[in-house]
Protein backbone atom coordinates (compact mmCIF):
# COMPACT_ATOMS: atom_id res chain seq x y z
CA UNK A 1 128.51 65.61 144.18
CA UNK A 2 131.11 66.77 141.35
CA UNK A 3 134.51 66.44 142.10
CA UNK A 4 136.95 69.74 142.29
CA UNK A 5 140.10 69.49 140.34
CA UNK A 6 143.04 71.52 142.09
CA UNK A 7 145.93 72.90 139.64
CA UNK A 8 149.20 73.84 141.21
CA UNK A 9 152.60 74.60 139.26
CA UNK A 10 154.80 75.66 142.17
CA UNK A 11 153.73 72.89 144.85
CA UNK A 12 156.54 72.26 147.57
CA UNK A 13 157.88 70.32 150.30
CA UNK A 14 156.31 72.42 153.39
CA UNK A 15 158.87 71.73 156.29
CA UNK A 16 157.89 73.34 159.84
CA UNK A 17 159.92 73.29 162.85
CA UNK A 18 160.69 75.68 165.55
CA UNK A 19 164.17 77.21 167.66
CA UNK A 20 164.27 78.85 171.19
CA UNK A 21 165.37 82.66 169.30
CA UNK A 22 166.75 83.34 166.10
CA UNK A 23 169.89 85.18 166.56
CA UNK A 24 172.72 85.07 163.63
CA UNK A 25 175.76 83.56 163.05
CA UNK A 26 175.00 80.89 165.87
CA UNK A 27 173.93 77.43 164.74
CA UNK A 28 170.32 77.07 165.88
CA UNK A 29 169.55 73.81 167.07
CA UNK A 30 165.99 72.96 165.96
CA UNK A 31 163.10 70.89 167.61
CA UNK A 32 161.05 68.06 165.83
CA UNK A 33 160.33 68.30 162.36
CA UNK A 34 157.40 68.20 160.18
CA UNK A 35 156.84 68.01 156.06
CA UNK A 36 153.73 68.01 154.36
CA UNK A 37 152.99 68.43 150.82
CA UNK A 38 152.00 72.30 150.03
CA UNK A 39 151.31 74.98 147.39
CA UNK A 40 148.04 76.86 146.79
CA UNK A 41 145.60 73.79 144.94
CA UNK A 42 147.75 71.11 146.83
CA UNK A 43 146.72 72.36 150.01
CA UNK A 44 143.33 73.42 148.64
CA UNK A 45 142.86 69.28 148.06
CA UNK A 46 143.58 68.83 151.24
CA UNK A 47 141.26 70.27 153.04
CA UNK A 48 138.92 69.33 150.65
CA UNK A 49 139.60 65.54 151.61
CA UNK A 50 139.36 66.25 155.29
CA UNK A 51 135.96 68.09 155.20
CA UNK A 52 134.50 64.68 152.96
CA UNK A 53 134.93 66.57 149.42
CA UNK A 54 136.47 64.83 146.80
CA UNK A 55 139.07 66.20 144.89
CA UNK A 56 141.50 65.73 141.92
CA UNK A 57 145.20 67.24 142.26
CA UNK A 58 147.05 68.08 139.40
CA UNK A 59 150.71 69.17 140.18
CA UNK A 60 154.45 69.36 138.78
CA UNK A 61 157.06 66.94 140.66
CA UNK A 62 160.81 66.94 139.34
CA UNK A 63 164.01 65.19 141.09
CA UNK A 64 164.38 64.00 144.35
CA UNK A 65 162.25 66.38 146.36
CA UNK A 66 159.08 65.56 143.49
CA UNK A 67 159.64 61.57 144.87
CA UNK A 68 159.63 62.89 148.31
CA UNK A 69 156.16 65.17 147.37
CA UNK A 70 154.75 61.76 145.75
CA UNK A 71 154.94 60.13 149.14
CA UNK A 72 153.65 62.62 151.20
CA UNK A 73 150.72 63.41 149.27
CA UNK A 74 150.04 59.01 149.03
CA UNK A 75 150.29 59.30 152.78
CA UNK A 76 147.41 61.87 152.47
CA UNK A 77 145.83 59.47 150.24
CA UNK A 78 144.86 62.10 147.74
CA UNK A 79 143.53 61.64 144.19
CA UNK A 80 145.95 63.46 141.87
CA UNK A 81 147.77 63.70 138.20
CA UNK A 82 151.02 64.53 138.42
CA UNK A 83 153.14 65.98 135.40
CA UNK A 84 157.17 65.36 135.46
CA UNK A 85 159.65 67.98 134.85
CA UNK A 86 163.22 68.41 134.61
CA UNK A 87 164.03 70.83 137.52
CA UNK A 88 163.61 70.11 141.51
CA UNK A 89 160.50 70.75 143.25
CA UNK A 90 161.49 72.99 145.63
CA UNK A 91 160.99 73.20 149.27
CA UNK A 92 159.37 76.15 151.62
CA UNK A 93 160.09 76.40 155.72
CA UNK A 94 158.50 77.78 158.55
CA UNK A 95 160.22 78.57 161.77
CA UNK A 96 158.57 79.78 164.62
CA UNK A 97 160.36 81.11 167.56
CA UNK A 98 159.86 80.12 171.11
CA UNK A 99 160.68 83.20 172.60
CA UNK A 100 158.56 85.50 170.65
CA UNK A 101 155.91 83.67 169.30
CA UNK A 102 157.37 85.10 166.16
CA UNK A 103 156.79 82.67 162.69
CA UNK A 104 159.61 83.28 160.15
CA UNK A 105 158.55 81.63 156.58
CA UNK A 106 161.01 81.15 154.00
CA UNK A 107 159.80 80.71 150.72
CA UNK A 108 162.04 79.28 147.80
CA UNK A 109 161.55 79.93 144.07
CA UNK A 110 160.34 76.85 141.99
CA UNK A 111 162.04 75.40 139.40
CA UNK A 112 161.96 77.04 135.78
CA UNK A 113 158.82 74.99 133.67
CA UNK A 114 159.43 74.45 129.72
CA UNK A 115 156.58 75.16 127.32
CA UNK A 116 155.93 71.47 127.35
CA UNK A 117 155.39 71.15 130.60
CA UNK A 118 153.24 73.54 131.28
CA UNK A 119 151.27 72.47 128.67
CA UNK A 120 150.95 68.97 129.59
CA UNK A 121 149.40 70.72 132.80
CA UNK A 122 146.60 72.82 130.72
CA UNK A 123 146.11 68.98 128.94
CA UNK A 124 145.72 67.04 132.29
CA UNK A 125 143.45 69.59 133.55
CA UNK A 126 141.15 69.52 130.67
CA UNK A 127 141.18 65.68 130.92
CA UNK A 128 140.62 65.11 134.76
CA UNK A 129 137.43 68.42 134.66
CA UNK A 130 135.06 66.68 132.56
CA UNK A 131 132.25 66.71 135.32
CA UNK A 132 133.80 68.50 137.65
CA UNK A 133 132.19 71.24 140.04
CA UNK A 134 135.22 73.39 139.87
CA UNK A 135 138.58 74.61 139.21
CA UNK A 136 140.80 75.75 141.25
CA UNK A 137 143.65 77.23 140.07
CA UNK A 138 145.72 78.23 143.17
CA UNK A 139 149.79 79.60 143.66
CA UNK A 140 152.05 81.28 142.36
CA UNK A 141 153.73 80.27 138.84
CA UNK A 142 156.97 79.04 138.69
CA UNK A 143 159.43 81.03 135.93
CA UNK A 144 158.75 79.97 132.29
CA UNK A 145 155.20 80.27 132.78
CA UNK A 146 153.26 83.23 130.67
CA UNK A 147 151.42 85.61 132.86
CA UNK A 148 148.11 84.59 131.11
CA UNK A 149 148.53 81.01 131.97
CA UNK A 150 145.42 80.99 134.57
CA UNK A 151 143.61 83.24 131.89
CA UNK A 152 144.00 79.97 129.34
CA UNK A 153 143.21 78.14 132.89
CA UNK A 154 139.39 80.43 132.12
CA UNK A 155 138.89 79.86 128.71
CA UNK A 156 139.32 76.15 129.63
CA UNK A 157 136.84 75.60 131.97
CA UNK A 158 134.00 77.80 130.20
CA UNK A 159 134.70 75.77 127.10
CA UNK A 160 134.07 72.97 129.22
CA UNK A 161 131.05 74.08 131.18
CA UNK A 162 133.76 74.08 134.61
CA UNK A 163 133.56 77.23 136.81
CA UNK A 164 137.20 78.36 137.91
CA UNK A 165 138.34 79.73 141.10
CA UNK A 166 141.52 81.46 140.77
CA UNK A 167 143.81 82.29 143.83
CA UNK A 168 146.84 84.37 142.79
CA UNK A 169 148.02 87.98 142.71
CA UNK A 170 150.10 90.27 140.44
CA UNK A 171 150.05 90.02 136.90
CA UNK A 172 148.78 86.45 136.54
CA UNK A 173 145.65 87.93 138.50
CA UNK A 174 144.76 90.68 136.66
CA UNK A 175 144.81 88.41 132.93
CA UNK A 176 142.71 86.15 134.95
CA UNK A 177 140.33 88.46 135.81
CA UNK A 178 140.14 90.16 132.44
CA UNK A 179 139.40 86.70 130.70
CA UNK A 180 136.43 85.94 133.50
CA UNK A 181 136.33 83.78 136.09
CA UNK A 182 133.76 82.35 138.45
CA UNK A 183 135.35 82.92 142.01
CA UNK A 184 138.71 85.11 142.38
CA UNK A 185 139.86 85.83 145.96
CA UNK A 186 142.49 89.07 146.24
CA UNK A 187 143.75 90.04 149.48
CA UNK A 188 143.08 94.15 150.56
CA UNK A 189 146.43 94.77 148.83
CA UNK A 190 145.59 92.72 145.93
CA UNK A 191 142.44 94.51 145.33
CA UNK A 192 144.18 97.92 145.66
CA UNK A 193 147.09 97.00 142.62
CA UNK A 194 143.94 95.81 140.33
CA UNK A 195 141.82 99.05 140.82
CA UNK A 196 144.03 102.17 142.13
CA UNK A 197 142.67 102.47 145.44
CA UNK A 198 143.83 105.73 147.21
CA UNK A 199 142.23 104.28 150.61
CA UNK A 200 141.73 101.07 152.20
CA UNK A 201 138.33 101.83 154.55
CA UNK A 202 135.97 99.12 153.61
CA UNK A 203 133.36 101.46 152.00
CA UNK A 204 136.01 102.41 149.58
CA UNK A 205 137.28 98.40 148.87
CA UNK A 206 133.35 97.11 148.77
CA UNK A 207 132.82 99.91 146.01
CA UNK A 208 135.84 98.61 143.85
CA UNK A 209 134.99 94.78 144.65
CA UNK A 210 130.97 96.05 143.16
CA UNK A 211 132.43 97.36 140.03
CA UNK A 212 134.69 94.45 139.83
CA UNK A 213 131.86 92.34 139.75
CA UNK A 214 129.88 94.69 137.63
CA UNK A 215 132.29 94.38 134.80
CA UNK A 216 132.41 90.45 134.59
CA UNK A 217 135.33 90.16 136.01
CA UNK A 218 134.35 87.44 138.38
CA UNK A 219 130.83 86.30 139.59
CA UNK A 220 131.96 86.27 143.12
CA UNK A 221 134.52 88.23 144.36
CA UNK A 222 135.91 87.24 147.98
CA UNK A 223 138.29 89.75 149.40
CA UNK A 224 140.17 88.62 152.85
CA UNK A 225 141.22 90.78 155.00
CA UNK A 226 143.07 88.64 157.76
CA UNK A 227 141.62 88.78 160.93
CA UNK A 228 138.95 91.54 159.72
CA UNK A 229 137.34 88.38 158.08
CA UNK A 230 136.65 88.43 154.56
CA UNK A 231 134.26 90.44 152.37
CA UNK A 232 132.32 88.49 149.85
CA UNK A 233 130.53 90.75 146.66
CA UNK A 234 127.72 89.03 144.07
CA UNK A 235 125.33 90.90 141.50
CA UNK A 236 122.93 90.76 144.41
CA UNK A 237 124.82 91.79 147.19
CA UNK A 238 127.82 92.04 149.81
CA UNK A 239 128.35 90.41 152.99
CA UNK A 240 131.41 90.47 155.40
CA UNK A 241 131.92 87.86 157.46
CA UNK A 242 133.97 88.31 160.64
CA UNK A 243 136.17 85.34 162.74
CA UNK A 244 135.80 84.41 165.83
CA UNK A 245 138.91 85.29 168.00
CA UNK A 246 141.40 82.62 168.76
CA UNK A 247 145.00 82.00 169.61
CA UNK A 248 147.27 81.69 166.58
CA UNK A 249 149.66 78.47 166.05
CA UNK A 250 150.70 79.10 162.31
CA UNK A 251 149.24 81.01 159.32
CA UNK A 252 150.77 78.28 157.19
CA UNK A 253 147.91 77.26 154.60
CA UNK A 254 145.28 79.89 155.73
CA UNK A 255 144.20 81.33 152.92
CA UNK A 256 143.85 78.06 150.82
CA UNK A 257 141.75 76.46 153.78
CA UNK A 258 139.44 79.41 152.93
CA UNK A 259 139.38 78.56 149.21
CA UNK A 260 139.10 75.48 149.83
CA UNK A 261 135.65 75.66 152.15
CA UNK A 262 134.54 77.95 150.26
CA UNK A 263 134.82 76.14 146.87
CA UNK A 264 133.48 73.50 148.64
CA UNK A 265 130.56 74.83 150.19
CA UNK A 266 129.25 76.52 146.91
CA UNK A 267 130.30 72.82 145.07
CA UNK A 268 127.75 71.58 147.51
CA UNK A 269 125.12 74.16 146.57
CA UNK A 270 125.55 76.14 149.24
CA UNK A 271 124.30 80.06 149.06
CA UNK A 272 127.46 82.55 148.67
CA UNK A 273 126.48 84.04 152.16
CA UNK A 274 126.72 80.14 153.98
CA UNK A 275 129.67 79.56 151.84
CA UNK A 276 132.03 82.80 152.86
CA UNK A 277 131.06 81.08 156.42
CA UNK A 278 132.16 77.63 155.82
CA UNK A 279 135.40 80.06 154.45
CA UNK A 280 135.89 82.00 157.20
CA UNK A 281 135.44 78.52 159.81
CA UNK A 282 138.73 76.96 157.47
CA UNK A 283 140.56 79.81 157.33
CA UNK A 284 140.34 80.46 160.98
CA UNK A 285 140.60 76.40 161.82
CA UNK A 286 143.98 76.38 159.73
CA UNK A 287 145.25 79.32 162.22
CA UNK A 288 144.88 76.22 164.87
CA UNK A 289 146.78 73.76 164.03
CA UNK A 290 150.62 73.44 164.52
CA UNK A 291 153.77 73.99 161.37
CA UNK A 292 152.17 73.09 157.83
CA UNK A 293 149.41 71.18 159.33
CA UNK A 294 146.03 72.61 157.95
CA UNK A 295 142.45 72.79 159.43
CA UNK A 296 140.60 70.15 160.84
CA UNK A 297 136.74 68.79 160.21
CA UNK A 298 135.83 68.90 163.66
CA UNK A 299 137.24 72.63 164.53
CA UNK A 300 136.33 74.10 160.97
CA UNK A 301 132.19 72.66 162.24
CA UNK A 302 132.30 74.12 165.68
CA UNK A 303 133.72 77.77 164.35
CA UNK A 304 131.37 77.75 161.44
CA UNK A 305 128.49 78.21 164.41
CA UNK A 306 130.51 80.76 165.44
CA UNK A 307 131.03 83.10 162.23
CA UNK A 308 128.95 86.16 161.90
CA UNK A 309 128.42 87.72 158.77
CA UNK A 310 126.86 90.79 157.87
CA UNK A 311 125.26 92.77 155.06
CA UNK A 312 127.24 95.73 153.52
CA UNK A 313 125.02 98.28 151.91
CA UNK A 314 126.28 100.66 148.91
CA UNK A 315 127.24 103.86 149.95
């Protein structure tokens, strides 16, 4: 099977650990610790690895923390292409509290890119694709990065016969989209900036995902809508898929486990329908697991049974 190459510009040092309450001014004395490599196509890679894909990561690293990144991600014994830069890739935490059940995520600003380096990312992409599946182009960007850069992220991969996934909102999003992409996945709120929606029922979002689609935006269009599941629109049709219930540990990495089974599944040849499933499983498997830890093989294959999906009709 093709490999997936994985693009992230703001990757970071995902720390996790947890305090009895959060009250201020107090020190807060903090239980065990754990750090895992993250960022939108860094954690997309991983789960790729863990369900038996195989997958290329391409990534900034700068200073101290980037050495500290390097060795986490060789401990997940990932394939990847890292690019150097001058500032300090940053660091993200998650704190849940013991009283509440309450998860506080902190999430630092990346380091400011030159046009070199971004560039050098565009270049190591278009060297590590050639035979690749897919794309995916996952995470915020970092400052110094134009708004178009996942829209040149596009125009790469069609000029290279590579379908794109792109995972990102605001501005970057909506270039994407208007250059063309294989796969994009907005959130309800996402969809509602790109088209104007006055109302959020799902008749009214699977109408703006059809024209969306209609317009060549994207070929597949996979809206998630947290624990409503995740509505997934084609030329030929629209299905939503719905989770099965279970008891939340951390959110931490949700969304790019369902990229990332999703990619995946449609990598493997999978129909769109089976694919928003194997989604929907990582997504949902990811919600499992404790801190930054993401989904795992054997829970993502016994919720995929479990995930119903349904057809949505036009109105």
């Amino acid at each position: 099977m093709p490999h997936i190459v994985t693009l992230t510009l703001n990757p970071a040092i995902d720390v996790a650990t947890s305090v009895p309450e959060v009250t201020p001014e107090h020190k807060l004395r903090c239980g065990p610790v754990l750090r895992d490599p993250g960022g939108g196509g860094i954690n997309v890679a991983r789960v790729v690895r863990e369900l038996g894909g195989e997958s290329i990561a391409v990534y900034t690293r700068g200073g101290p923390t980037g050495s500290i990144l390097e060795h986490l991600l060789e401990e997940k014994g990932l394939l990847r292409r890292s690019i150097p830069i001058e500032g300090y890739t940053r660091e993200s935490f998650t704190v849940a509290e013991g009283t509440s059940a309450r998860e506080y995520r902190f999430i630092l600003p990346g380091p400011t890119l030159s046009e070199r380096e971004w560039q050098r990312c565009l270049d190591a992409v278009s060297e590590v694709a050639v035979g690749a599946a897919f794309i995916v182009a996952s995470g915020s960007l970092p400052p110094g990065v134009p708004e178009d850069f996942y829209a040149r992220v596009a125009r790469l991969g069609r000029k290279q016969g590579v379908r794109v996934v792109v995972d990102t909102n605001g501005l970057p999003l909506r270039a994407a989209l208007e250059e063309g992409v294989y796969l994009a996945k907005p959130n309800r709120r996402e969809l509602r900036d790109l088209t104007g929606l006055k109302t959020e029922d799902l008749a009214t979002q699977a109408t703006a995902a059809r024209e969306l689609v209609a317009m060549g935006r994207a070929e597949l269009l996979a809206v998630s809508m947290g624990a409503d599941g995740a509505l997934m629109t084609t030329r030929d049709g629209q299905f939503l898929a719905t989770p099965p219930p279970v008891e939340t540990h951390s959110s931490v990495g949700a969304g790019d486990s369902f990229v990332a089974g999703l990619t995946l599944a449609l990598a493997r040849g999978r129909s769109p329908e089976e694919a928003l499933r194997w989604g929907i499983a990582c997504g949902t498997g990811a919600l499992l697991s404790q801190g930054t830890d993401l989904c795992h093989r054997a829970d993502v294959e016994r919720l995929f049974a479990q995930v119903q999906t349904v057809p949505v009709s036009p109105a």
